[in-house]
Protein backbone atom coordinates (compact mmCIF):
# COMPACT_ATOMS: atom_id res chain seq x y z
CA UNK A 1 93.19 38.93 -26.41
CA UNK A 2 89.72 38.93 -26.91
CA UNK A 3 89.59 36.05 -29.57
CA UNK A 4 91.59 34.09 -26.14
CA UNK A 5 88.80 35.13 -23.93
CA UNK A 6 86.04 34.00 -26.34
CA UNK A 7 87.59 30.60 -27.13
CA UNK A 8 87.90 30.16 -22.99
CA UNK A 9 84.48 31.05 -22.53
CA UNK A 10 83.31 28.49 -25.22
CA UNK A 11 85.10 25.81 -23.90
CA UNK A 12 84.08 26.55 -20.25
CA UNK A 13 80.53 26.38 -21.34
CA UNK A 14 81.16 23.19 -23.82
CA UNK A 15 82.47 20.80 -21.41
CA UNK A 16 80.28 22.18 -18.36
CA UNK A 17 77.21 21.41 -20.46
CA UNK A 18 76.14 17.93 -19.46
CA UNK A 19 74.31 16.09 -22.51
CA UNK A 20 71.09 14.68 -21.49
CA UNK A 21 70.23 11.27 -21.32
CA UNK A 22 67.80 9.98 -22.92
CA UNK A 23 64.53 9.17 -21.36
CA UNK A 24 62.92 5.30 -21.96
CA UNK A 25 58.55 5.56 -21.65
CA UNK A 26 58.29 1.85 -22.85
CA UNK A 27 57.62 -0.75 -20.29
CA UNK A 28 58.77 -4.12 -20.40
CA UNK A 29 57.77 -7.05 -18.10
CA UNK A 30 59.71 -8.89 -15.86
CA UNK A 31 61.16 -12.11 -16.96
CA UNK A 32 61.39 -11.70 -20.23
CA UNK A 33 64.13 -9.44 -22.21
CA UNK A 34 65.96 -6.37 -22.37
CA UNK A 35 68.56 -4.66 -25.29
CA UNK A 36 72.13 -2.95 -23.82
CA UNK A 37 72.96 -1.10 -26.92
CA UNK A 38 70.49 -2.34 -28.99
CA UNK A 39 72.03 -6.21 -28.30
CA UNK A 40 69.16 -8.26 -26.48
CA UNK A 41 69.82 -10.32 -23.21
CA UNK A 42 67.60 -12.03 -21.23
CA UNK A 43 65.93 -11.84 -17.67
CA UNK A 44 65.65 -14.84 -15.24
CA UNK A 45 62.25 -15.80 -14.45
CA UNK A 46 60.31 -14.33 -12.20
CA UNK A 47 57.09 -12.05 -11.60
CA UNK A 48 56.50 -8.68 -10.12
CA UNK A 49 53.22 -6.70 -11.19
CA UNK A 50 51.40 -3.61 -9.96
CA UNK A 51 49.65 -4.48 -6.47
CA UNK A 52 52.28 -6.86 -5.59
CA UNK A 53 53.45 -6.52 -1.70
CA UNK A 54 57.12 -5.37 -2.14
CA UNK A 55 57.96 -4.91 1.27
CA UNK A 56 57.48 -8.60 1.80
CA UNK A 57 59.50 -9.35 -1.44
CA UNK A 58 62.45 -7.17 0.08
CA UNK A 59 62.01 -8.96 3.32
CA UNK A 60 62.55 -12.31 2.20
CA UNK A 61 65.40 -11.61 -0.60
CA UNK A 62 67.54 -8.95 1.57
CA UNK A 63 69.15 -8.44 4.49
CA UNK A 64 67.79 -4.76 5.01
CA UNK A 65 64.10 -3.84 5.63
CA UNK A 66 61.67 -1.18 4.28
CA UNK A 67 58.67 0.60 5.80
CA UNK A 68 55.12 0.49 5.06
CA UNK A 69 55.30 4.26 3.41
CA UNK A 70 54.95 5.68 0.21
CA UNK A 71 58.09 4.66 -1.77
CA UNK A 72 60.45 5.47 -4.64
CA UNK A 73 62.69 2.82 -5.45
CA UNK A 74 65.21 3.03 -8.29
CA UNK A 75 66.81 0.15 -9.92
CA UNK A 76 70.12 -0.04 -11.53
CA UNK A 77 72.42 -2.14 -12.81
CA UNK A 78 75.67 -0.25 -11.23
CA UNK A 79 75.81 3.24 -9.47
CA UNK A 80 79.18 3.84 -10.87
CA UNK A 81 77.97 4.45 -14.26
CA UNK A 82 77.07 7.36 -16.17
CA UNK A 83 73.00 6.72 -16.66
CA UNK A 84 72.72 4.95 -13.46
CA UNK A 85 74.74 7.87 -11.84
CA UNK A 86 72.06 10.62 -13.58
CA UNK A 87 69.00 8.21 -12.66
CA UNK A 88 70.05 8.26 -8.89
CA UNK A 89 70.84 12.09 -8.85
CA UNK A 90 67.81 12.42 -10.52
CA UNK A 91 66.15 10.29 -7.67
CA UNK A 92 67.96 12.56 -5.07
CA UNK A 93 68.26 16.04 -6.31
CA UNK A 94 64.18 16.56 -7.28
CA UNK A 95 61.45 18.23 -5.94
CA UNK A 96 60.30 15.14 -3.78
CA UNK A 97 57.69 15.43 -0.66
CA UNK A 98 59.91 14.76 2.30
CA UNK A 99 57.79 11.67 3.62
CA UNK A 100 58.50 9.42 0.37
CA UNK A 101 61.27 6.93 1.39
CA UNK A 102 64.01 7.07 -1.71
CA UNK A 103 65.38 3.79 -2.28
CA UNK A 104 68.10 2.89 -4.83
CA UNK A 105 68.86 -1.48 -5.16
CA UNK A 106 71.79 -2.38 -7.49
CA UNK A 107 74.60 -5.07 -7.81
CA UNK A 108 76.51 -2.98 -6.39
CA UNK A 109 78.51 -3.93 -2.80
CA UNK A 110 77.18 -2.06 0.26
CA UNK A 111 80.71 -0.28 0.50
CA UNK A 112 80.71 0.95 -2.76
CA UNK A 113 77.16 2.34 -2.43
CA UNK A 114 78.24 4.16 0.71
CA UNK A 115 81.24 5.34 -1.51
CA UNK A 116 78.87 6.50 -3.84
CA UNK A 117 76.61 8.14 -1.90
CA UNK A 118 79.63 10.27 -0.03
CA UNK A 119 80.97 11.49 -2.88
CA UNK A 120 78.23 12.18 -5.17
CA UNK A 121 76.29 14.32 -1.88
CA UNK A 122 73.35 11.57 -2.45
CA UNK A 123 73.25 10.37 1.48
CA UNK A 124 69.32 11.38 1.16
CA UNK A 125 68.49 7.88 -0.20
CA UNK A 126 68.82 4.27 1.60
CA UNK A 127 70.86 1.85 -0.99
CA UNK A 128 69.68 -1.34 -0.99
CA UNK A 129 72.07 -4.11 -2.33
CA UNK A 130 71.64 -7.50 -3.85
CA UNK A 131 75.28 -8.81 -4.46
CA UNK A 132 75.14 -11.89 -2.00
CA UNK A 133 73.17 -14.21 -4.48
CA UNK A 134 71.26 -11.80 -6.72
CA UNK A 135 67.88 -13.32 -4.78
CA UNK A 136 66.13 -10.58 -5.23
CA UNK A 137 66.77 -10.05 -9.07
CA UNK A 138 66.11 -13.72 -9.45
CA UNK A 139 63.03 -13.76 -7.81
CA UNK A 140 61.31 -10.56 -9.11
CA UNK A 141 62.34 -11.43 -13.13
CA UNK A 142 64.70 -7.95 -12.74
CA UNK A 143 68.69 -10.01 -12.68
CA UNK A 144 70.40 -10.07 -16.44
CA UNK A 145 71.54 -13.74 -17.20
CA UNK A 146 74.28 -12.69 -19.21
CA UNK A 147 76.18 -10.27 -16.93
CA UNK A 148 73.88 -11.22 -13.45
CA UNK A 149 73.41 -7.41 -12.75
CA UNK A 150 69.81 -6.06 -12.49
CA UNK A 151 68.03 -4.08 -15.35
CA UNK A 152 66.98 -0.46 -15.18
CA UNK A 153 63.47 0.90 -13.71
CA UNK A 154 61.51 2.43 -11.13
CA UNK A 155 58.68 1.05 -8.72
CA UNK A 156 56.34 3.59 -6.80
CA UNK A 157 55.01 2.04 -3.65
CA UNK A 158 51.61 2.96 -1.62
CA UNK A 159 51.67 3.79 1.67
CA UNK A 160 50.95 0.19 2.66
CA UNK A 161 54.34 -0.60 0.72
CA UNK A 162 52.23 -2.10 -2.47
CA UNK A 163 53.58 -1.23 -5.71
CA UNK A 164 51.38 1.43 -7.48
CA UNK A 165 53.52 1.98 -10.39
CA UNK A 166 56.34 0.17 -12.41
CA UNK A 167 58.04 0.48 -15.18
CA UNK A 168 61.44 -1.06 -17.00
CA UNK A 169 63.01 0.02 -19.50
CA UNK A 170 63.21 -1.86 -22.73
CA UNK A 171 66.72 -0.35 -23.70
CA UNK A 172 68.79 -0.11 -20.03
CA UNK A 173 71.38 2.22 -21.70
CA UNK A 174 68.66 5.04 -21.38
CA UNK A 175 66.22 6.21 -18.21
CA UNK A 176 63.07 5.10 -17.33
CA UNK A 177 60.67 7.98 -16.90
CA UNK A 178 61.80 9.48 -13.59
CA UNK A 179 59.25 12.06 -13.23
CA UNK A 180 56.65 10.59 -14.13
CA UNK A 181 57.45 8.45 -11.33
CA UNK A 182 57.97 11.37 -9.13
CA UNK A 183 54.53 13.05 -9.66
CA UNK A 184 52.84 9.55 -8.72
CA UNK A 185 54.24 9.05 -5.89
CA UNK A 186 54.32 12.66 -4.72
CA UNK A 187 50.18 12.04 -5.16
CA UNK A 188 50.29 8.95 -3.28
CA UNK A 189 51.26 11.33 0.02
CA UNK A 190 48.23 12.31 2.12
């Protein structure tokens, strides 16, 4: 009976143990190229760089608007994955000051992000979509050609909605550095 009770107790632990992911600290640029699995595909053309105004960039490629505030905004390729699930409970469940606007923008369609954010408790963060015509993965240098989703990374914007930090993962099957992210903006908050 005991041997029972071990083995339950072992298994109980083994598959509640999530593995973690791995975390990504290299930086690519926009507009250039990214691996999935160690297989390289390419970005379309297009520029975004520290100091850039992103609000205006969301303004003229989406229908939705963001504030002039100290940002977070996460970007994935598809919320219903397993890494972009961790990255966006990662971007909701931390120890975040309450005034920094958490944004997530994927492929993803607006219902499905709802979806998402329902049944994963992440209703904390405003989900951003660019499924109409991908404009604003096109014009930042951020859309895949080969699949036409967005690659993985995180922007930190200023209070006057300027981007302060960047960074996108060379490898989009791991994280970009989350916390690192985190701490800057949580700096950026006066």
């Amino acid at each position: 009976m005991k041997f029972i009770t071990l083995i339950s107790i072992f298994l109980f632990v083994a598959c509640a143990h999530k593995p973690e992911m791995k975390v990504n600290h290299q930086n690519i640029q926009p507009g250039t190229k990214v691996k999935a699995g160690g297989k390289e595909l390419n970005l379309h053309q297009g520029k975004l760089k520290e100091g850039d105004d992103f609000v205006s960039i969301i303004k003229n490629t989406n229908d939705q608007e963001i504030e002039k505030k100290v940002s977070i905004i996460s970007i994935v390729p598809s919320i219903d994955t397993p890494v972009c699930e961790e990255q966006t409970h990662i971007l909701g469940e931390s120890d975040i000051h309450p005034n920094i606007e958490l944004i997530t923008i994927s492929r993803d369609l607006p219902m499905a992000q709802t979806r998402f954010a329902k049944l994963a408790k992440l209703e904390n963060i405003t989900y951003l979509s660019d499924y109409k015509d991908a404009s604003f993965g096109k014009k930042t240098g951020l859309l895949i050609k080969e699949n036409a989703l967005l690659t993985r990374g995180v922007i930190v914007l200023d209070q006057n909605g300027k981007i302060h930090h960047m960074q996108f993962v060379d490898e989009i099957t791991e994280l970009p550095d989350m916390k690192k992210a985190i701490s800057i903006a949580n700096k950026l908050v006066k």
